[in-house]
PDB file of N, CA and C in Angstrom:
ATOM      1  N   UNK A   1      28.685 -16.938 -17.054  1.00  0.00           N
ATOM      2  CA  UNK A   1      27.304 -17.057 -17.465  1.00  0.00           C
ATOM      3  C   UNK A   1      26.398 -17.404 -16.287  1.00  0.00           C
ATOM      4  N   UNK A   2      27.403 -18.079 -15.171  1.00  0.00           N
ATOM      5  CA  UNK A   2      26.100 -18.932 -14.441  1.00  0.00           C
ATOM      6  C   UNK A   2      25.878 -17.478 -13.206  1.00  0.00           C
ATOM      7  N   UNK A   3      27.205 -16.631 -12.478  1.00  0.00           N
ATOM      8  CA  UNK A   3      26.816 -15.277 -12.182  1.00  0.00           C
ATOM      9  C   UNK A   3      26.199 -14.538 -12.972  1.00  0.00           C
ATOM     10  N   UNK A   4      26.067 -14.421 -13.606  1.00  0.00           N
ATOM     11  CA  UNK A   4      24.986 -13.268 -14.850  1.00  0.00           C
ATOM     12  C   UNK A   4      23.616 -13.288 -14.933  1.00  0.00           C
ATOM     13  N   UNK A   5      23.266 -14.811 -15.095  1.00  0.00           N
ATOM     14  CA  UNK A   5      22.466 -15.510 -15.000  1.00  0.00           C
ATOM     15  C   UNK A   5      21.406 -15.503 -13.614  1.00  0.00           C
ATOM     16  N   UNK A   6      21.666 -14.827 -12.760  1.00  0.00           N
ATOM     17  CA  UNK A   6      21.106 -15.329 -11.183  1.00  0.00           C
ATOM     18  C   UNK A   6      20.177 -14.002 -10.892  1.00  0.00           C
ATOM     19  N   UNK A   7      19.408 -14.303 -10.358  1.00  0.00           N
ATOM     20  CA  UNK A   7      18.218 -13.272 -10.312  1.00  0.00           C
ATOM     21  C   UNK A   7      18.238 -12.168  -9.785  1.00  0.00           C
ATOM     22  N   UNK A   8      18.004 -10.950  -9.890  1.00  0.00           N
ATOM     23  CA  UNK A   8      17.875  -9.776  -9.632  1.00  0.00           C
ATOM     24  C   UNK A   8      17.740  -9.539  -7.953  1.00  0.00           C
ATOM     25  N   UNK A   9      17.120 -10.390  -7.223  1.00  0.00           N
ATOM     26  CA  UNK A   9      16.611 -10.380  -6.115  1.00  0.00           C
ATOM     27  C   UNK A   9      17.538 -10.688  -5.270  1.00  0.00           C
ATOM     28  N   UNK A  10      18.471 -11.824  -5.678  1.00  0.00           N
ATOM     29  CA  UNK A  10      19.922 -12.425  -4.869  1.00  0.00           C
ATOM     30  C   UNK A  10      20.786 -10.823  -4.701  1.00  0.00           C
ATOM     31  N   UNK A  11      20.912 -10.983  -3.717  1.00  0.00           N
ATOM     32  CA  UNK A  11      21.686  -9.980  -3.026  1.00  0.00           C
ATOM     33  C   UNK A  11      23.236  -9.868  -3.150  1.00  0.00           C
ATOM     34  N   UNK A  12      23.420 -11.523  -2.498  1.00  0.00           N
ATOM     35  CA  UNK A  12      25.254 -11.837  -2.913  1.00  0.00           C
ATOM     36  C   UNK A  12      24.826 -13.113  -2.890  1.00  0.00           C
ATOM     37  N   UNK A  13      26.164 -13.653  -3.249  1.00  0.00           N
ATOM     38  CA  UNK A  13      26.209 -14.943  -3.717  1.00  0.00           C
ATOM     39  C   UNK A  13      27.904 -15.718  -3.775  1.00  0.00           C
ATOM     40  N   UNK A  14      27.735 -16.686  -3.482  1.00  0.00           N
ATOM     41  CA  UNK A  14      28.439 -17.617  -2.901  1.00  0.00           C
ATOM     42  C   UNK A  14      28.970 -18.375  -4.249  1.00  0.00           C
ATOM     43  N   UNK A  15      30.225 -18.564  -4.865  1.00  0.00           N
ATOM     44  CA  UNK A  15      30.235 -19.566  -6.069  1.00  0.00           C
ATOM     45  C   UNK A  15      31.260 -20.658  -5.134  1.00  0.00           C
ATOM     46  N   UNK A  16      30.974 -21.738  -5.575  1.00  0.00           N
ATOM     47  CA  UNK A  16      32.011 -22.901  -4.782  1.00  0.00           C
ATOM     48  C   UNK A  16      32.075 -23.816  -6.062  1.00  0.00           C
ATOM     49  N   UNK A  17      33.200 -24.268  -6.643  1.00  0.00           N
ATOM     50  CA  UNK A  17      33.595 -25.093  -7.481  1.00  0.00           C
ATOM     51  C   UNK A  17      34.944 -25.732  -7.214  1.00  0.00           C
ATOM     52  N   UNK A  18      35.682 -25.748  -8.393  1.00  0.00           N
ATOM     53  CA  UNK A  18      37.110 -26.605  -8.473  1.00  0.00           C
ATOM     54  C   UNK A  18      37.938 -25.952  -9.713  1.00  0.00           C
ATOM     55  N   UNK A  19      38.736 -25.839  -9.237  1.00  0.00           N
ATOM     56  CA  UNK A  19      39.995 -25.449 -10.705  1.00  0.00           C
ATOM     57  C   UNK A  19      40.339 -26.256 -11.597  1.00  0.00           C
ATOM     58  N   UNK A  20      40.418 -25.276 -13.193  1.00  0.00           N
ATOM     59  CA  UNK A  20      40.639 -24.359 -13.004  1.00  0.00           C
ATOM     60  C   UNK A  20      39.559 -23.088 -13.165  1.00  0.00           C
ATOM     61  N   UNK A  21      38.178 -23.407 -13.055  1.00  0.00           N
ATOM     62  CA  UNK A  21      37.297 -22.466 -13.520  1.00  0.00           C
ATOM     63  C   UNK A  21      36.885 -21.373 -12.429  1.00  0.00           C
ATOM     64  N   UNK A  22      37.349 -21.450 -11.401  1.00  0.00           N
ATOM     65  CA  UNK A  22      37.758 -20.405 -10.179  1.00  0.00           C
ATOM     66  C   UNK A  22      38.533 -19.336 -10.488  1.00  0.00           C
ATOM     67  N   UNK A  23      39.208 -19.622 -10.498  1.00  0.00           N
ATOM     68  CA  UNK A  23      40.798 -19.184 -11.095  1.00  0.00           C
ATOM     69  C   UNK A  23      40.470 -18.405 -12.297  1.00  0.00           C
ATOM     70  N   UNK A  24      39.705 -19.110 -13.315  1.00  0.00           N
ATOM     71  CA  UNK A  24      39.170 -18.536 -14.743  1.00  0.00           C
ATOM     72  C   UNK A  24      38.696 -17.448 -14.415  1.00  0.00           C
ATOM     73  N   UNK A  25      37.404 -17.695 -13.428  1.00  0.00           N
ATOM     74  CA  UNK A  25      36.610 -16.552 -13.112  1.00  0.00           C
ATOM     75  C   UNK A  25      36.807 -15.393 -12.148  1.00  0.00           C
ATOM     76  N   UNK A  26      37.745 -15.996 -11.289  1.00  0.00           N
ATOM     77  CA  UNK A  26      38.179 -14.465 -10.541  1.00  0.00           C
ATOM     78  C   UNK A  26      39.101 -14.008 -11.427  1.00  0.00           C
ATOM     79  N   UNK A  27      39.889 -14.692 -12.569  1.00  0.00           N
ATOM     80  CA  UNK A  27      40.217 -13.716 -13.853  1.00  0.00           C
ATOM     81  C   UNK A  27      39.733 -12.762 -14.407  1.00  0.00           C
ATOM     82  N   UNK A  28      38.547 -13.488 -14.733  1.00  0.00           N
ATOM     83  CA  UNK A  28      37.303 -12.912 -16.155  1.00  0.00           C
ATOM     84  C   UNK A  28      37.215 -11.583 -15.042  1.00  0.00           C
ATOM     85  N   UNK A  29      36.817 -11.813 -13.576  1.00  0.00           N
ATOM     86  CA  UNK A  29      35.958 -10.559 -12.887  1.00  0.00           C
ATOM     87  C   UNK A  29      36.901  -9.548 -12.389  1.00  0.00           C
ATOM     88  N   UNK A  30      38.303  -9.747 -12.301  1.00  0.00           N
ATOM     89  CA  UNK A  30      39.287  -9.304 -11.982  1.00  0.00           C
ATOM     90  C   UNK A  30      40.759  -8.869 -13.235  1.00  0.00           C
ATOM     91  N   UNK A  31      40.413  -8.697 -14.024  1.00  0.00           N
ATOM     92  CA  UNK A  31      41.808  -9.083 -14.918  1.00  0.00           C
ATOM     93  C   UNK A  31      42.996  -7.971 -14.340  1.00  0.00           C
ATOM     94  N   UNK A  32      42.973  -7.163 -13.687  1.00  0.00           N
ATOM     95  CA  UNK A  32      43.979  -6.521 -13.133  1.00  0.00           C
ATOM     96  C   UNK A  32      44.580  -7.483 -11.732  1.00  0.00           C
ATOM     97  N   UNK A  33      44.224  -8.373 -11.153  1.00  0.00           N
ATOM     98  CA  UNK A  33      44.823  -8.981 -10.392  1.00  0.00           C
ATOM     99  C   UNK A  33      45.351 -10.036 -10.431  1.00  0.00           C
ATOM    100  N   UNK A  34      46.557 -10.035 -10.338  1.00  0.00           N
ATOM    101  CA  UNK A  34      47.416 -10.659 -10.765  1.00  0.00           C
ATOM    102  C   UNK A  34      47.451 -12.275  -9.923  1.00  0.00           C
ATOM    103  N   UNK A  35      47.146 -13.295 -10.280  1.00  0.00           N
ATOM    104  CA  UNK A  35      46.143 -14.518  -9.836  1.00  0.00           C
ATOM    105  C   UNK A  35      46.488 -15.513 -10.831  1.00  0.00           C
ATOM    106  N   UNK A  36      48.153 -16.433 -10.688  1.00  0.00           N
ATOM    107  CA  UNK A  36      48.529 -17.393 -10.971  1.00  0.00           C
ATOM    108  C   UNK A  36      47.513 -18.731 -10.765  1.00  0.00           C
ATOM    109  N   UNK A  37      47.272 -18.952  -9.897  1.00  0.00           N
ATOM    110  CA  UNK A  37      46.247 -20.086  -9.377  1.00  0.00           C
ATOM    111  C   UNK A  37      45.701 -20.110  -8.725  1.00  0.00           C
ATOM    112  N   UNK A  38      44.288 -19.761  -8.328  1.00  0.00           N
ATOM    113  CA  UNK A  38      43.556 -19.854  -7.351  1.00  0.00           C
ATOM    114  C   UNK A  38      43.897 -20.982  -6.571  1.00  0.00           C
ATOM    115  N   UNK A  39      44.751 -21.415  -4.905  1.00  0.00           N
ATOM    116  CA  UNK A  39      44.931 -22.134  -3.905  1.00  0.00           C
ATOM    117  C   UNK A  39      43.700 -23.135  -3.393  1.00  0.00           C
ATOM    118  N   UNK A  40      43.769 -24.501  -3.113  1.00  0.00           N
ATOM    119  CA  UNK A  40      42.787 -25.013  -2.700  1.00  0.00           C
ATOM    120  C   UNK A  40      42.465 -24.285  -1.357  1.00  0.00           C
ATOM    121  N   UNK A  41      40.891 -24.160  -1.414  1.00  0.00           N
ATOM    122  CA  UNK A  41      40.002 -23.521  -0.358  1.00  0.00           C
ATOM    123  C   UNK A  41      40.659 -22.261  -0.084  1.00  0.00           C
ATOM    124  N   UNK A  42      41.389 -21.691  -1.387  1.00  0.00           N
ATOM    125  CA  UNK A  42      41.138 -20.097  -1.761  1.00  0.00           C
ATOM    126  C   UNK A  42      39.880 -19.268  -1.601  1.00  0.00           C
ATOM    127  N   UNK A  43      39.327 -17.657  -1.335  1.00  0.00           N
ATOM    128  CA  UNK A  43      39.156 -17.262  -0.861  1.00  0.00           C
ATOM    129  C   UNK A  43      39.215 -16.057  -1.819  1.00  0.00           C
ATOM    130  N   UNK A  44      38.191 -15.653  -2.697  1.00  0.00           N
ATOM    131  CA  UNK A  44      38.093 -14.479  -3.805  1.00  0.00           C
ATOM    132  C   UNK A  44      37.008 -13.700  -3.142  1.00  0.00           C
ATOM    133  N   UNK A  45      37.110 -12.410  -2.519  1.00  0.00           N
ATOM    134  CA  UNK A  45      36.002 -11.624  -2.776  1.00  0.00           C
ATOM    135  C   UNK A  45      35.713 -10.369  -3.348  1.00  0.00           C
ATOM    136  N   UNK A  46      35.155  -9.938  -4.354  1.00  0.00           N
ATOM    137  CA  UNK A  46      34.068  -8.752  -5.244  1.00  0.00           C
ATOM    138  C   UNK A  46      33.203  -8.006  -4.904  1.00  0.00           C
ATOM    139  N   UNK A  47      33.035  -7.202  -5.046  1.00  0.00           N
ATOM    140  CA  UNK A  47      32.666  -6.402  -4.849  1.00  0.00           C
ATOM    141  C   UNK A  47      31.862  -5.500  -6.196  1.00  0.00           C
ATOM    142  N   UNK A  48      30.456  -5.583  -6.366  1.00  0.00           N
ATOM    143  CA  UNK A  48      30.461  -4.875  -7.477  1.00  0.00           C
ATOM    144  C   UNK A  48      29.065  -3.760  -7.552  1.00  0.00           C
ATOM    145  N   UNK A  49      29.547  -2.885  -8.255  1.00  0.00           N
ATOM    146  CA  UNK A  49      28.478  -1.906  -8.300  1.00  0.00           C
ATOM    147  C   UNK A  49      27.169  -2.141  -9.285  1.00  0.00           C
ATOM    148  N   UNK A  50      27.032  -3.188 -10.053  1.00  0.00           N
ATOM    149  CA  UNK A  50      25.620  -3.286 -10.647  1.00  0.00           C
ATOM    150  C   UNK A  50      24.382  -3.673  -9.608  1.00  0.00           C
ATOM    151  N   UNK A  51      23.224  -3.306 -10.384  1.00  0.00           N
ATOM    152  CA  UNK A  51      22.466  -3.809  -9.466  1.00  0.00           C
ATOM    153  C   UNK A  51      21.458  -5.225 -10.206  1.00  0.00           C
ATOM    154  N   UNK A  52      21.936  -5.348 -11.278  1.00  0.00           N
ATOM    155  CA  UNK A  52      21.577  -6.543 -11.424  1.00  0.00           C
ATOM    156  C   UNK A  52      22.579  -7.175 -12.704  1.00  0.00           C
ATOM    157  N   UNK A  53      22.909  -8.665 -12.080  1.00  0.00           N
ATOM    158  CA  UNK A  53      23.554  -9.639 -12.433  1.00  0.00           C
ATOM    159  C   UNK A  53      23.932  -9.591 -13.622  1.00  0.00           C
ATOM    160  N   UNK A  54      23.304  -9.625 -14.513  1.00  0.00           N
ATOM    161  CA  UNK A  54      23.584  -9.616 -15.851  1.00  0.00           C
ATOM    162  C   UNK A  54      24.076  -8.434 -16.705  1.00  0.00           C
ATOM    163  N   UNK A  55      24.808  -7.758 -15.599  1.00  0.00           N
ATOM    164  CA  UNK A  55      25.721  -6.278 -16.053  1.00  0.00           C
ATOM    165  C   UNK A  55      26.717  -6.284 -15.356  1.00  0.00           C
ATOM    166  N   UNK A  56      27.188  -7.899 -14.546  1.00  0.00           N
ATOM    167  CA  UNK A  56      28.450  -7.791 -13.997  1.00  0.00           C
ATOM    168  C   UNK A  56      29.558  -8.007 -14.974  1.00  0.00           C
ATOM    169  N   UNK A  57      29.265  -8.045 -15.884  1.00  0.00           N
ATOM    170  CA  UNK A  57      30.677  -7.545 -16.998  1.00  0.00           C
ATOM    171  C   UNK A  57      31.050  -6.230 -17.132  1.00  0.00           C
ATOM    172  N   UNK A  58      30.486  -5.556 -17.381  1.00  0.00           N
ATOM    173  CA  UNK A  58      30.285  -4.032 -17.674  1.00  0.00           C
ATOM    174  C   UNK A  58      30.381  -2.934 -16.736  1.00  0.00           C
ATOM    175  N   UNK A  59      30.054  -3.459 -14.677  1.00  0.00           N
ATOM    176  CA  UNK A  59      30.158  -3.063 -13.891  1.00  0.00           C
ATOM    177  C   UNK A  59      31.559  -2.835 -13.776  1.00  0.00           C
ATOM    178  N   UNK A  60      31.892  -1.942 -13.060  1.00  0.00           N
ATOM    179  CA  UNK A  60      33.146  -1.700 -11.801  1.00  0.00           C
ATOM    180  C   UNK A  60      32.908  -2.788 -10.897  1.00  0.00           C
ATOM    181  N   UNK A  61      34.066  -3.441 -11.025  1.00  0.00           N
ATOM    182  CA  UNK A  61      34.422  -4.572 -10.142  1.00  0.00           C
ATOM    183  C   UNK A  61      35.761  -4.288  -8.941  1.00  0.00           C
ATOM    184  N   UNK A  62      35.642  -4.847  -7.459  1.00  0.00           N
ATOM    185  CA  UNK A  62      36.611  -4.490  -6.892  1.00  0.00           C
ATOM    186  C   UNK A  62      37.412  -5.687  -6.264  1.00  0.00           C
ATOM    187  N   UNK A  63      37.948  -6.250  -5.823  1.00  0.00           N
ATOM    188  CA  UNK A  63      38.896  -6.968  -4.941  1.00  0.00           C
ATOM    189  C   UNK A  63      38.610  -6.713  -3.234  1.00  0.00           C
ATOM    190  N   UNK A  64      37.459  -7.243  -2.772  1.00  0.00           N
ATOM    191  CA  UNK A  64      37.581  -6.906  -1.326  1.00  0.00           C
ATOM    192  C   UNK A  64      38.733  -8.045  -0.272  1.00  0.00           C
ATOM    193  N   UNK A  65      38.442  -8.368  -0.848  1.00  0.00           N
ATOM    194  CA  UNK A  65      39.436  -9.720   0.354  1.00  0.00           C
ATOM    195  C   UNK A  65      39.986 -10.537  -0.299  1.00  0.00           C
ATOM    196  N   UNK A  66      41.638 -11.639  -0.034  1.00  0.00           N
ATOM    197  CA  UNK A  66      41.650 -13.003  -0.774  1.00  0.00           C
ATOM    198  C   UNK A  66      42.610 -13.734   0.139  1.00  0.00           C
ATOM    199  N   UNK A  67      42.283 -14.807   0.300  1.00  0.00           N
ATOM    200  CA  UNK A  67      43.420 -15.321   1.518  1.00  0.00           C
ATOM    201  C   UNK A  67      43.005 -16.826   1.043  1.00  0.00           C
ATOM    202  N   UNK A  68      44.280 -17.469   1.552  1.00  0.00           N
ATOM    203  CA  UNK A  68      44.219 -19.292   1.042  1.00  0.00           C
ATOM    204  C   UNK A  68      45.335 -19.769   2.688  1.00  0.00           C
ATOM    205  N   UNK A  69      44.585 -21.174   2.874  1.00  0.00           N
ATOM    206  CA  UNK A  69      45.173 -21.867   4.302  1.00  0.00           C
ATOM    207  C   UNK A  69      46.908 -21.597   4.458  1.00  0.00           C
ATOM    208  N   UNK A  70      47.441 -21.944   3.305  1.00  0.00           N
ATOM    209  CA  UNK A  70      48.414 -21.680   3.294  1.00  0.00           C
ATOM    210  C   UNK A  70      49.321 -20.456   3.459  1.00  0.00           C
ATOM    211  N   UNK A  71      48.881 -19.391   3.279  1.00  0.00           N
ATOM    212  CA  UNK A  71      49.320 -17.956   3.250  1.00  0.00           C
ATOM    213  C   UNK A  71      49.734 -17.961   4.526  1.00  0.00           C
ATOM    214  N   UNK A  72      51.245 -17.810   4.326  1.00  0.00           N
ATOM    215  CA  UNK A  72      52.238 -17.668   5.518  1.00  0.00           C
ATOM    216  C   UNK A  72      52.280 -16.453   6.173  1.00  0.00           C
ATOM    217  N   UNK A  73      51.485 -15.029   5.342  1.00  0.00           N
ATOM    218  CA  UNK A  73      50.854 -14.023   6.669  1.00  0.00           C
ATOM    219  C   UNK A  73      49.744 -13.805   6.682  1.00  0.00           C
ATOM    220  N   UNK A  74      48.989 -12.765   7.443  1.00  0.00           N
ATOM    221  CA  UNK A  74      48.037 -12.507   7.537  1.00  0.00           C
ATOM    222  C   UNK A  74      47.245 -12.415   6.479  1.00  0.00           C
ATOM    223  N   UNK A  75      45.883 -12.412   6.408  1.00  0.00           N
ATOM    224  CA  UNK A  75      45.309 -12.222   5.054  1.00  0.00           C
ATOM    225  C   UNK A  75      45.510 -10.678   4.887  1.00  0.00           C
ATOM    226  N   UNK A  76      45.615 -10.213   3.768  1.00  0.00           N
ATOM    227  CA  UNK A  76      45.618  -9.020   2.896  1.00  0.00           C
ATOM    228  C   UNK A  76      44.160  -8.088   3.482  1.00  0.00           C
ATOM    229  N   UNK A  77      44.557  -6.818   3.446  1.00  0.00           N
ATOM    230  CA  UNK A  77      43.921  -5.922   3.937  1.00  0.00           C
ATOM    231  C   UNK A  77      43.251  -5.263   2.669  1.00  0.00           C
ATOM    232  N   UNK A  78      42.111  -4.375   2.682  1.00  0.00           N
ATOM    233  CA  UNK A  78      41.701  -3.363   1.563  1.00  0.00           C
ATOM    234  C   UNK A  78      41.081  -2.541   2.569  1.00  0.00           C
ATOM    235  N   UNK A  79      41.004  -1.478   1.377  1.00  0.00           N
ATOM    236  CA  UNK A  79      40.419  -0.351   2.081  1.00  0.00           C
ATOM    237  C   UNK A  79      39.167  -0.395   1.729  1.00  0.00           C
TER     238      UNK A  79
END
């Protein structure tokens, strides 16, 4: 609600919280990726084709990046 919610004009946007509602939400925006627990100072990024906020449900959503301190290799690549 609180991404949906954000004004037409915001370009991108930054969410910073605490689990498990991270985790919830790169769910909700992702449900094909497979995302046991979002890692402290995890690292979700989206990608989406609406052009305004309150159609990021309904948009094509993508997976650009995800990496956490711990990740014993490199962060994950996309195309």
């Amino acid at each position: 609600e609180v991404v949906a919610a954000q004004l037409d004009s915001v370009d991108s946007l930054l969410v910073v919280g605490h689990n498990p509602g991270l985790t919830d939400l790169a769910r909700a925006l992702l449900p094909d990726f497979a995302l046991e627990d979002l890692p402290t100072s995890g690292t979700v990024v989206i990608d989406f084709s609406a052009d305004r906020w309150s159609d990021i449900q309904s948009t094509r959503r993508q997976l650009v990046y995800y990496d956490f301190p711990q990740n014993p290799g490199p962060a994950p690549k996309t195309d």
